[in-house]
N, C-alpha and C. Protein backbone atom coordinates (compact mmCIF):
# COMPACT_ATOMS: atom_id res chain seq x y z
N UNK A 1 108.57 -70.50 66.17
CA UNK A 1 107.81 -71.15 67.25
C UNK A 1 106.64 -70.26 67.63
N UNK A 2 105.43 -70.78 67.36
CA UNK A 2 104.02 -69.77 68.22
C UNK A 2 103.58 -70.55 69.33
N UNK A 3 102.88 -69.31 70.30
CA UNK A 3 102.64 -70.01 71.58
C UNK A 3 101.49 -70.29 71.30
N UNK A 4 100.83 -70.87 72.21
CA UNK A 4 99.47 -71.56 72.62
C UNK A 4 98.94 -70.81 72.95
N UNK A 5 97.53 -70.34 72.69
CA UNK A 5 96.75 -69.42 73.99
C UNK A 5 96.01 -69.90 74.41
N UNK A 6 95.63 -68.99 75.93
CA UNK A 6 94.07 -69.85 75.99
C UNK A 6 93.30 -68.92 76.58
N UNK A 7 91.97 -68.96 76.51
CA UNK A 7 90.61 -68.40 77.24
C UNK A 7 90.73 -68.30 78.78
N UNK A 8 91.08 -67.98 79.49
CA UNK A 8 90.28 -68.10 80.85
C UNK A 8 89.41 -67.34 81.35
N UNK A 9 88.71 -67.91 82.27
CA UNK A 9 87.57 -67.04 83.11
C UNK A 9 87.76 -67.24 84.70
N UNK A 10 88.22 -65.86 85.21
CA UNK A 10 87.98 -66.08 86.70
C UNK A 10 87.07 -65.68 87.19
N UNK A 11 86.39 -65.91 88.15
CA UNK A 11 85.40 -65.47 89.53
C UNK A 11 85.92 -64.49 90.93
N UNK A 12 85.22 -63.54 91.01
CA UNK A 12 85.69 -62.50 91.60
C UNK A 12 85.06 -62.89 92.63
N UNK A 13 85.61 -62.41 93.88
CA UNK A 13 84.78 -62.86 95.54
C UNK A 13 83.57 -61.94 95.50
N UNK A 14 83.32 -61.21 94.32
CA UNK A 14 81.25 -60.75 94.56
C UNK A 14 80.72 -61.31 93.47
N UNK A 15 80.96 -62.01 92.55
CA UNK A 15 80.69 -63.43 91.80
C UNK A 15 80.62 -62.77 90.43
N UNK A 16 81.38 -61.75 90.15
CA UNK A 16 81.52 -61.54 88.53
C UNK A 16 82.48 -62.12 87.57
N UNK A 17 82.52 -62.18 86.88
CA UNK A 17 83.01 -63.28 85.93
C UNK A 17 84.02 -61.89 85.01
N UNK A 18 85.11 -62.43 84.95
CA UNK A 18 86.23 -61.54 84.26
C UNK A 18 87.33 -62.72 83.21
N UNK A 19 87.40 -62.51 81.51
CA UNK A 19 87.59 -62.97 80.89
C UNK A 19 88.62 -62.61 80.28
N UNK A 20 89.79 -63.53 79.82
CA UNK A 20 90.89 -63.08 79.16
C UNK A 20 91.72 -64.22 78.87
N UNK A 21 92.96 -63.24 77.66
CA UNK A 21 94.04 -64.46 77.25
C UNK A 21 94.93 -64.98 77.98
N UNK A 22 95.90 -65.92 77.28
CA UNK A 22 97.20 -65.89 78.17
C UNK A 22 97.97 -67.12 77.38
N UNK A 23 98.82 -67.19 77.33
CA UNK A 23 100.18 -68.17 76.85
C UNK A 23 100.30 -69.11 78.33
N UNK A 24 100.60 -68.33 79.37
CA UNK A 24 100.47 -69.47 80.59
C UNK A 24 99.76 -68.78 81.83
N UNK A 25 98.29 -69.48 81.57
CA UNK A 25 97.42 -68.98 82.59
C UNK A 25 97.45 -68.92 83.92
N UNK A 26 98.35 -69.95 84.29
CA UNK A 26 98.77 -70.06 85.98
C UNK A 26 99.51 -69.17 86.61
N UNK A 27 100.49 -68.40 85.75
CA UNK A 27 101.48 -67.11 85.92
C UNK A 27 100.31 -65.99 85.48
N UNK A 28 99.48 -65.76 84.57
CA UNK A 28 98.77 -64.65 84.73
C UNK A 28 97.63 -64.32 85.55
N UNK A 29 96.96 -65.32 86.33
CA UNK A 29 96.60 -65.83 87.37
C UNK A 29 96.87 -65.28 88.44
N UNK A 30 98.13 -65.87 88.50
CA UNK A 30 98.77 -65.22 90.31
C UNK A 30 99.34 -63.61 89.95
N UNK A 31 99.27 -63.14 88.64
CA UNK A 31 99.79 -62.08 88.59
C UNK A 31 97.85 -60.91 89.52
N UNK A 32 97.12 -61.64 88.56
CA UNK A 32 95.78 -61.15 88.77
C UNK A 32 95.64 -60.93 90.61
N UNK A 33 95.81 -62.36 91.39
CA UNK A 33 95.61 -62.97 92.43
C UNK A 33 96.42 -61.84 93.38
N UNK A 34 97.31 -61.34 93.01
CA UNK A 34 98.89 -60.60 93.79
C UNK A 34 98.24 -59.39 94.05
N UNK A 35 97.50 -58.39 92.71
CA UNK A 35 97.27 -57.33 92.83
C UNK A 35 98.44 -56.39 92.08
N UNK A 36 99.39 -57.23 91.54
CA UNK A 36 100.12 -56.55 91.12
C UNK A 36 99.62 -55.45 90.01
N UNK A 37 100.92 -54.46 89.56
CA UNK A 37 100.66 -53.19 88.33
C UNK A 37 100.16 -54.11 87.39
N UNK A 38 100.58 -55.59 87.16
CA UNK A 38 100.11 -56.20 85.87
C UNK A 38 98.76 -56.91 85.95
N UNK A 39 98.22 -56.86 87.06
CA UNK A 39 97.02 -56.95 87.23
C UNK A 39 95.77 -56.66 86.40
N UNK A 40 94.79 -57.21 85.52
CA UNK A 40 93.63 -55.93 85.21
C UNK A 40 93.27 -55.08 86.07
N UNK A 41 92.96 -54.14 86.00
CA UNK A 41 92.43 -53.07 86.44
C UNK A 41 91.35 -54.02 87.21
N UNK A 42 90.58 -54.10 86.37
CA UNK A 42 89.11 -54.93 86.86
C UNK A 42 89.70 -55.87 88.14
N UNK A 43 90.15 -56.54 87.97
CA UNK A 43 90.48 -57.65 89.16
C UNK A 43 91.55 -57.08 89.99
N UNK A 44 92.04 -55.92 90.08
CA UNK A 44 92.50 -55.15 91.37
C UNK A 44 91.37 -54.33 91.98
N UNK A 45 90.24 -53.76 90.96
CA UNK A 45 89.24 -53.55 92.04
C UNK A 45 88.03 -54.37 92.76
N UNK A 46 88.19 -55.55 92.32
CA UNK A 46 87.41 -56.99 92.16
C UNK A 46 88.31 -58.07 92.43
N UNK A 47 88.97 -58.02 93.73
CA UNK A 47 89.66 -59.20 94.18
C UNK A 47 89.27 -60.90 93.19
N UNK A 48 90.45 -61.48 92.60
CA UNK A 48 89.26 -62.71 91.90
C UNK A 48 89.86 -63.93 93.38
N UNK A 49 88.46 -64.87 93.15
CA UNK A 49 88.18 -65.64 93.88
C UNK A 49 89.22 -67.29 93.80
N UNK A 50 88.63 -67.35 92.29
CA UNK A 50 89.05 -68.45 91.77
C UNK A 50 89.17 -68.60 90.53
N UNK A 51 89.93 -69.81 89.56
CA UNK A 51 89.79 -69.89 88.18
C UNK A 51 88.79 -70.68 87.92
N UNK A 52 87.84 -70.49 87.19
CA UNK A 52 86.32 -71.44 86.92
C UNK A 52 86.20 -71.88 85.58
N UNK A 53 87.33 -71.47 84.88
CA UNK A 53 87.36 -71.95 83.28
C UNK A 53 89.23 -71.71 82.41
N UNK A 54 89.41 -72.46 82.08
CA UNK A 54 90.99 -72.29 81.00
C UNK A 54 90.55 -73.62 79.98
N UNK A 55 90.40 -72.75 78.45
CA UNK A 55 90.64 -73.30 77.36
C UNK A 55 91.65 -73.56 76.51
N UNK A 56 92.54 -74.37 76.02
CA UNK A 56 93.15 -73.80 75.22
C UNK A 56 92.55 -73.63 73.55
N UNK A 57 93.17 -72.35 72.82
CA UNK A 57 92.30 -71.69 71.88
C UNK A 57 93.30 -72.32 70.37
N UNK A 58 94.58 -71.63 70.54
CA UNK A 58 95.52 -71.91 69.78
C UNK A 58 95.87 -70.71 69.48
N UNK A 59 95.58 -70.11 68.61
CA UNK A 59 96.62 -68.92 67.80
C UNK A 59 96.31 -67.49 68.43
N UNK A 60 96.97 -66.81 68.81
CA UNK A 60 96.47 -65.27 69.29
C UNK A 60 95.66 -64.81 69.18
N UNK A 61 95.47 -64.57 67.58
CA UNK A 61 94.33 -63.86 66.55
C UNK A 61 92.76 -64.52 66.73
N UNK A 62 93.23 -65.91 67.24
CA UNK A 62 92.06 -66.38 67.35
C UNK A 62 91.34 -66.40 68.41
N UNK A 63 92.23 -66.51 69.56
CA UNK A 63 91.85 -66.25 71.08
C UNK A 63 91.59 -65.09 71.39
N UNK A 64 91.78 -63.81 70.38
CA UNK A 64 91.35 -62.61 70.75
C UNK A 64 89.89 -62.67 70.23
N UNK A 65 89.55 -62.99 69.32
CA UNK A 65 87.95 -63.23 68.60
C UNK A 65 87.37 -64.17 69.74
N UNK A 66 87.45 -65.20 70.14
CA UNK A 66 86.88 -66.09 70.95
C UNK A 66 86.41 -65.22 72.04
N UNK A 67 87.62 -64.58 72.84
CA UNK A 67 87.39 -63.67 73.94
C UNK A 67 86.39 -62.51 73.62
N UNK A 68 86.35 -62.09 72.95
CA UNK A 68 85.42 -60.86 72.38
C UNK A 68 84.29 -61.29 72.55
N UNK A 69 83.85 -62.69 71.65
CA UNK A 69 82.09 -63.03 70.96
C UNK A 69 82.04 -63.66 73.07
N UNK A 70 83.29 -64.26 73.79
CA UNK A 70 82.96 -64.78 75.24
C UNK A 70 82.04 -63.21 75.93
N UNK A 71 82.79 -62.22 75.45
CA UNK A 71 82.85 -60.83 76.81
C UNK A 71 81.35 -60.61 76.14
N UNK A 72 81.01 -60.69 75.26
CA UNK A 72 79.12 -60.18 74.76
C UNK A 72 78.39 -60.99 74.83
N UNK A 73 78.38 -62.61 75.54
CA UNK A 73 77.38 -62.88 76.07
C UNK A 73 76.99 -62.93 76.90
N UNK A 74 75.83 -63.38 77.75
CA UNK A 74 74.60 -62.68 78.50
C UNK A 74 75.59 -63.51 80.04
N UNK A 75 75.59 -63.06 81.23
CA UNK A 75 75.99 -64.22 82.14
C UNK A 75 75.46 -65.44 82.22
N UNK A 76 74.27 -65.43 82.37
CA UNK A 76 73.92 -67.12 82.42
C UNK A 76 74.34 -68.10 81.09
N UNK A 77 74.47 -67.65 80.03
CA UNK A 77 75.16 -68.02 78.84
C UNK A 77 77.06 -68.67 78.78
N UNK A 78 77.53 -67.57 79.85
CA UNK A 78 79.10 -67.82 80.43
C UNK A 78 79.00 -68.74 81.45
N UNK A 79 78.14 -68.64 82.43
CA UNK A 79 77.77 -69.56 83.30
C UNK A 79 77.83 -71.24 82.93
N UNK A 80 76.86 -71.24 81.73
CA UNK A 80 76.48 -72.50 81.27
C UNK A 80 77.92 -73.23 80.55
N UNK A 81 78.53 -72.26 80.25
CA UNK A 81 79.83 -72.59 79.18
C UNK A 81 80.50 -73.03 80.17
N UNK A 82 80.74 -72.36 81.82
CA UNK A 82 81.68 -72.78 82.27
C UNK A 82 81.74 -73.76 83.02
N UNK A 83 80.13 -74.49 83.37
CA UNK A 83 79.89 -75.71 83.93
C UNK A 83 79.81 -76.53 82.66
């Protein structure tokens, strides 16, 4: 059995955009949201706001490439993707 992945992008309450995987985004989410140890780093020092994007990708390997070519483009580029 393989899981699903997917892309998400949250919004931090000073409006930066923080990108990553997940099997179930709503649990890694509130893990982000809590502040917990499992938190990114980034979004314990960057409270996030809200979720502004969840894709699903499909295979790990692939959602890690997706996320990569996501984290090197320009913001208004992530912006546009996520409206």
């Amino acid at each position: 059995m393989s899981m699903t992945w997917h892309l998400y992008v949250v919004r931090t309450v000073n409006g930066s955009l923080y990108a990553g995987i997940a099997t179930n985004v709503g649990r890694r989410y509130q893990e982000h949201a809590s502040g917990s140890r499992k938190a990114a780093r980034f979004l314990r020092a960057n409270p996030p706001k809200e979720l502004v994007f969840n894709r699903r990708i499909g295979s790990r390997s692939l959602a890690l490439k997706v996320e990569y070519r996501f984290k090197r483009l320009s913001k208004p580029d992530k912006e546009a993707i996520i409206r």
